[in-house]
N, C-alpha and C. Protein backbone atom coordinates (compact mmCIF):
# COMPACT_ATOMS: atom_id res chain seq x y z
N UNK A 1 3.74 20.72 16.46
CA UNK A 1 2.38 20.72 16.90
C UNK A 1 2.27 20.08 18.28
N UNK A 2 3.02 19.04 18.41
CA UNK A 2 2.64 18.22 19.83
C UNK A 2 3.21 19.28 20.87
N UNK A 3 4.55 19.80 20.39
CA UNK A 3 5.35 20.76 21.55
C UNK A 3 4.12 21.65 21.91
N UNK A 4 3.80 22.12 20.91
CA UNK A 4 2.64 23.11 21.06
C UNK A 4 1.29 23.16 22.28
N UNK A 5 0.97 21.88 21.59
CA UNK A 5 0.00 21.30 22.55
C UNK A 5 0.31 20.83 23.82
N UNK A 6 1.58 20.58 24.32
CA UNK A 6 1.97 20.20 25.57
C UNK A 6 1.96 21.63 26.26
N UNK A 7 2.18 22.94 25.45
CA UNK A 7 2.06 23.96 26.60
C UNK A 7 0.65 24.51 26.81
N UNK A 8 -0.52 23.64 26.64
CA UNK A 8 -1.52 24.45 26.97
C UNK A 8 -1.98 25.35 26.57
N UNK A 9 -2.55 26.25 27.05
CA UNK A 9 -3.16 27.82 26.73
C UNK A 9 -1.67 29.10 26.39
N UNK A 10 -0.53 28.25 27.18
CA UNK A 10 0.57 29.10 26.96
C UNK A 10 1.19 29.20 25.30
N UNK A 11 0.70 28.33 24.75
CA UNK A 11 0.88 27.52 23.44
C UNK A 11 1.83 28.77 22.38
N UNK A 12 0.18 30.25 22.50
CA UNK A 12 0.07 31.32 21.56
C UNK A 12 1.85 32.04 22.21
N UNK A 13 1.83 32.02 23.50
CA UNK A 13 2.90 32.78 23.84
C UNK A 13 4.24 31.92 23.24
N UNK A 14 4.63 31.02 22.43
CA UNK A 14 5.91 30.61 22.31
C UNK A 14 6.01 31.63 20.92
N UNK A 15 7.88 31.02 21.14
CA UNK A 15 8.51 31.98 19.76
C UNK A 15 8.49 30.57 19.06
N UNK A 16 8.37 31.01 17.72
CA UNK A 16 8.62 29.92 16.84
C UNK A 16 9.98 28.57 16.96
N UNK A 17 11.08 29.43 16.96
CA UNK A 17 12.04 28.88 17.63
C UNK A 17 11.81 28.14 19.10
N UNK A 18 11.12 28.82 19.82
CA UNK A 18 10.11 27.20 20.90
C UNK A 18 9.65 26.32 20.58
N UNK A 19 9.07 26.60 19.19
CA UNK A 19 7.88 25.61 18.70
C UNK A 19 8.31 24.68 18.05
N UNK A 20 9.35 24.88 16.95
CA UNK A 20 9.99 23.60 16.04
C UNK A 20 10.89 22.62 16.64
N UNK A 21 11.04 22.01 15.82
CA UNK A 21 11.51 20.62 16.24
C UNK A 21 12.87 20.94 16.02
N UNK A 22 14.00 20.15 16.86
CA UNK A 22 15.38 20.18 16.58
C UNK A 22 15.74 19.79 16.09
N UNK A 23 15.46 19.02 15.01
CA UNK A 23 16.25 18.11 13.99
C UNK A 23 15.87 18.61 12.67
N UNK A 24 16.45 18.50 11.66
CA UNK A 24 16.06 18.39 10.20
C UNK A 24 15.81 17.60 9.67
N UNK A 25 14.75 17.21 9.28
CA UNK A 25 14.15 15.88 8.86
C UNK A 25 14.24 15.68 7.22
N UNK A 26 14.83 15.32 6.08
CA UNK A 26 14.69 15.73 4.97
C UNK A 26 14.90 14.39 4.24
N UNK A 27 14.31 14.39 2.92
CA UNK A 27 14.50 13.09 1.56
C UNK A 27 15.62 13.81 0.64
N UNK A 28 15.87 13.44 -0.05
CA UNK A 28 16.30 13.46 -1.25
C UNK A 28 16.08 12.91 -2.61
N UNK A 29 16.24 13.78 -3.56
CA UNK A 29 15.78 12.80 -4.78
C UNK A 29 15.90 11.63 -5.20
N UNK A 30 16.66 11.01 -4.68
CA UNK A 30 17.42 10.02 -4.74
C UNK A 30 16.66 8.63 -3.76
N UNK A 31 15.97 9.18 -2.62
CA UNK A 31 15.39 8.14 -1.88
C UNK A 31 13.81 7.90 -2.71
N UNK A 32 13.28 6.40 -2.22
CA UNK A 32 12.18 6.07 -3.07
C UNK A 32 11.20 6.07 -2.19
N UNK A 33 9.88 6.43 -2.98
CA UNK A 33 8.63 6.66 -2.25
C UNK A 33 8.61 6.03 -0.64
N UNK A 34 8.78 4.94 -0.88
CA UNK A 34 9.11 3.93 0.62
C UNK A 34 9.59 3.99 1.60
N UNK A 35 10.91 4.84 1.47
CA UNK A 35 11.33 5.09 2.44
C UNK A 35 11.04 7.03 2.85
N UNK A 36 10.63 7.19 2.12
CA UNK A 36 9.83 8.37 2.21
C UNK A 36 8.97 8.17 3.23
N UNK A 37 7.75 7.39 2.93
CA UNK A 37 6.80 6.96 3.76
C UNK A 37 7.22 6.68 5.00
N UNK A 38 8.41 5.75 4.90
CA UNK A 38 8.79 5.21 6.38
C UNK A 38 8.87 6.29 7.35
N UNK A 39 9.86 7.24 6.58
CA UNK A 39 10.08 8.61 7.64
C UNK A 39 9.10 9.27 7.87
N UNK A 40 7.71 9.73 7.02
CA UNK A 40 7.01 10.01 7.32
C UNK A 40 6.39 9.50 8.51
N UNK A 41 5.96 8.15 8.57
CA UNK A 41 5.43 7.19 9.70
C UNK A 41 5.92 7.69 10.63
N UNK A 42 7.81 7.17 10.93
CA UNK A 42 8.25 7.19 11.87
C UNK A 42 8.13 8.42 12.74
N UNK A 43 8.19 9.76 11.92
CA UNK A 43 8.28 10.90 12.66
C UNK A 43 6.56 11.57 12.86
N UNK A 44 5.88 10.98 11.99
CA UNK A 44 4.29 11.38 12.10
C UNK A 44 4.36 13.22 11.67
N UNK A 45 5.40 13.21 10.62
CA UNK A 45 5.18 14.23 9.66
C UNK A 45 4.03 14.37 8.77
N UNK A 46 3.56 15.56 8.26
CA UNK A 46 2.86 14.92 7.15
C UNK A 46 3.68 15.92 5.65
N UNK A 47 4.90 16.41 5.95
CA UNK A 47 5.18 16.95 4.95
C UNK A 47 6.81 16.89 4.85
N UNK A 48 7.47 16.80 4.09
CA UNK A 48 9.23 16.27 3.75
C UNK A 48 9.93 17.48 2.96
N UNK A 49 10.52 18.16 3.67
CA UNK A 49 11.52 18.97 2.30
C UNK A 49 12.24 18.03 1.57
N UNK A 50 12.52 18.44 0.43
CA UNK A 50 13.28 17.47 -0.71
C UNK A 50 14.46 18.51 -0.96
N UNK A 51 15.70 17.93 -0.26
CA UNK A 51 16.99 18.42 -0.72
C UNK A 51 17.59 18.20 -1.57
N UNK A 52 19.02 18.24 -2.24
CA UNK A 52 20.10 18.21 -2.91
C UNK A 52 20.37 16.85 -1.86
N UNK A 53 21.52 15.79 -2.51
CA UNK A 53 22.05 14.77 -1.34
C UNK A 53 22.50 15.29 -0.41
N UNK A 54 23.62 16.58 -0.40
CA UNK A 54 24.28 16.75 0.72
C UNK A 54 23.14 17.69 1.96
N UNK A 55 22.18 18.28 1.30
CA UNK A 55 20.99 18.40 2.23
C UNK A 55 21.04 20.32 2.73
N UNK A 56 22.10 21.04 1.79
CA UNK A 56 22.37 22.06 1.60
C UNK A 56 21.24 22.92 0.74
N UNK A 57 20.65 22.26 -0.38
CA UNK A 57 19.56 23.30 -0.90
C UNK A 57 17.85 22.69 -0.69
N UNK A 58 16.72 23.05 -0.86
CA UNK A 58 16.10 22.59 -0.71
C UNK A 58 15.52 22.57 -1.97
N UNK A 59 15.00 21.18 -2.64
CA UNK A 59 14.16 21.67 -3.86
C UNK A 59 12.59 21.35 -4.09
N UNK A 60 12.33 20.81 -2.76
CA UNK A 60 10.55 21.37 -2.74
C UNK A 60 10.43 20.12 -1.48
N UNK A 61 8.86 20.39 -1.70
CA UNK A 61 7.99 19.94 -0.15
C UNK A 61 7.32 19.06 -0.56
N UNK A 62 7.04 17.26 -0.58
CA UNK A 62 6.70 16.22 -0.64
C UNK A 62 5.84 16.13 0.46
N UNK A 63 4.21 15.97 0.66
CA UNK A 63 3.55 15.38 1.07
C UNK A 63 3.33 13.73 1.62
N UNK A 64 2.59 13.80 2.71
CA UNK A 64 2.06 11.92 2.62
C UNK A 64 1.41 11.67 1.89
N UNK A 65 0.47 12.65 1.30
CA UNK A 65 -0.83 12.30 0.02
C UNK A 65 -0.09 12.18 -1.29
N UNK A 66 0.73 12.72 -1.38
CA UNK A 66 1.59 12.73 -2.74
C UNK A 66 2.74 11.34 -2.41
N UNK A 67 3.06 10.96 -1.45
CA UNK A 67 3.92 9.30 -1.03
C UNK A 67 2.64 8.15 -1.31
N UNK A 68 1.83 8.09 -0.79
CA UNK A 68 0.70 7.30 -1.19
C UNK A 68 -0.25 7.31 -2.55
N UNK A 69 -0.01 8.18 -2.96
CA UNK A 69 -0.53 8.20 -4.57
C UNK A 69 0.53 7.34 -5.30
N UNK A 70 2.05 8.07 -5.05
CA UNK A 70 2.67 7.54 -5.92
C UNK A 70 3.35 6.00 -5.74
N UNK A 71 2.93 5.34 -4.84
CA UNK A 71 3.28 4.10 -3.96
C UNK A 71 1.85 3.30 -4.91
N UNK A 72 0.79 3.77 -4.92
CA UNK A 72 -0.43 3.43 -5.53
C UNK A 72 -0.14 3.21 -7.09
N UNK A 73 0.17 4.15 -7.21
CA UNK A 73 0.39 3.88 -8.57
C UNK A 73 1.73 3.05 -9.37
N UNK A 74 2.44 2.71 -8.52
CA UNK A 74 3.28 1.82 -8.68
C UNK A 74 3.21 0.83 -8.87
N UNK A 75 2.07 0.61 -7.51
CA UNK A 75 1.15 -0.94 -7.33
C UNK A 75 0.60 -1.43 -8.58
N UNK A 76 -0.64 -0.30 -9.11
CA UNK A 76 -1.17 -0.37 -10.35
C UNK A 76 -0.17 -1.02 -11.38
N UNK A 77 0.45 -0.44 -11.54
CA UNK A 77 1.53 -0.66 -12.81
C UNK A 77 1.97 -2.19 -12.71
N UNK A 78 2.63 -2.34 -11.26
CA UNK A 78 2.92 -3.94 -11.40
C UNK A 78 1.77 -4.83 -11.69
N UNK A 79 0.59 -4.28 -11.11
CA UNK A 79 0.02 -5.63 -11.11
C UNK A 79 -0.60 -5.47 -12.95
N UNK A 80 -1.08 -4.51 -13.52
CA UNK A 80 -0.86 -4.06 -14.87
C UNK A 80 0.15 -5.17 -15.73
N UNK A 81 1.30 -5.02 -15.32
CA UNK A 81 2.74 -5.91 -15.99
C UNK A 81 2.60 -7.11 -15.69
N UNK A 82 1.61 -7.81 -14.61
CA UNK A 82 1.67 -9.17 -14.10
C UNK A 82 0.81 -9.64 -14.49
N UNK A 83 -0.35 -8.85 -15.35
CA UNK A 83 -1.05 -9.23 -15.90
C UNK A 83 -1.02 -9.68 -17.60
N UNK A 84 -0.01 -9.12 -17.73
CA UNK A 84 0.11 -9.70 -19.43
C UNK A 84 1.32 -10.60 -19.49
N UNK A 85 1.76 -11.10 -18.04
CA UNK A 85 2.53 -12.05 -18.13
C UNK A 85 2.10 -13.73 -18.66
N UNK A 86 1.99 -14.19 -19.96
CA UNK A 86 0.92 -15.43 -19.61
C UNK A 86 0.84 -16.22 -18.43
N UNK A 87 2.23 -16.78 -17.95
CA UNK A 87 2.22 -17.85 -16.84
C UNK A 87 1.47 -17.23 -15.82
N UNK A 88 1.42 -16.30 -15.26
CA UNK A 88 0.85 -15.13 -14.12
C UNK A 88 -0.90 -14.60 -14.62
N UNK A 89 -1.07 -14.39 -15.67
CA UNK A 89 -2.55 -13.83 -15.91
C UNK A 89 -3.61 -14.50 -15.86
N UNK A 90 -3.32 -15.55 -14.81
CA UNK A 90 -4.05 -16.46 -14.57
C UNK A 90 -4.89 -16.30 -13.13
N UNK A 91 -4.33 -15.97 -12.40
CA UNK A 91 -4.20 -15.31 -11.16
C UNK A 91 -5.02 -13.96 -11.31
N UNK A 92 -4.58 -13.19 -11.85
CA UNK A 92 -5.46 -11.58 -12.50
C UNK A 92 -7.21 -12.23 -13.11
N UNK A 93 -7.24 -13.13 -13.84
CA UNK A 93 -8.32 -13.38 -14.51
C UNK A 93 -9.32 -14.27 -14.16
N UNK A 94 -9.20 -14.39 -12.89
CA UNK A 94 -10.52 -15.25 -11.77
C UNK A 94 -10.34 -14.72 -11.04
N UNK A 95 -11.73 -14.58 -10.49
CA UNK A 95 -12.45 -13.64 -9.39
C UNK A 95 -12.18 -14.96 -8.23
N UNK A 96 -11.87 -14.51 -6.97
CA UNK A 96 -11.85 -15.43 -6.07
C UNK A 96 -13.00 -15.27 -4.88
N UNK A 97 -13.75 -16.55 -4.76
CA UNK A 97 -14.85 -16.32 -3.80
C UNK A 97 -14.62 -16.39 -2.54
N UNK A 98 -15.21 -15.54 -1.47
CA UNK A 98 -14.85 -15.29 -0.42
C UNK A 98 -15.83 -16.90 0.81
N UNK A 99 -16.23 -17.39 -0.72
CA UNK A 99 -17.28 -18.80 0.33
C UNK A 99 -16.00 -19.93 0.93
């Protein structure tokens, strides 16, 4: 998209092969939401093919909305588990005032 936009009105005239990026950017099943995200950030993707490790097949297309849900819901869960910790559900079970 940015290549795109750097040529102006000439934009429509590129071949696709003008337009993409030179690198392959890819996760694997194996990497965790987090560093998912990171690459996302870093490259200001908003979408990840999901390979095989060696990066030979592809087995689907991971979103940022789908990295942040599931980063969310992770969150949930711990703090969920930190809550029926007794020593810890102490912390969960007062509201803290912002005075």
């Amino acid at each position: 998209m940015r290549k795109c936009a750097s040529h102006g009105a000439g934009a429509m005239d590129l071949s696709l092969r003008e337009a993409v990026s030179n690198t392959f950017v890819w996760v694997h099943e194996g990497n965790t939401a987090l560093e998912a995200m990171r690459i996302l950030c870093d490259t200001r993707f908003r979408h990840l093919p999901v390979c095989d490790p060696q990066g030979k097949e592809m087995l689907g297309i991971i979103s940022i909305d789908d990295v942040v849900k599931l980063i969310a819901s992770e969150r949930r869960r711990a703090v969920d588990f930190y809550k029926c910790v007794p020593s810890l559900s102490f912390f969960f079970s007062h509201e803290i005032s912002a005075d």
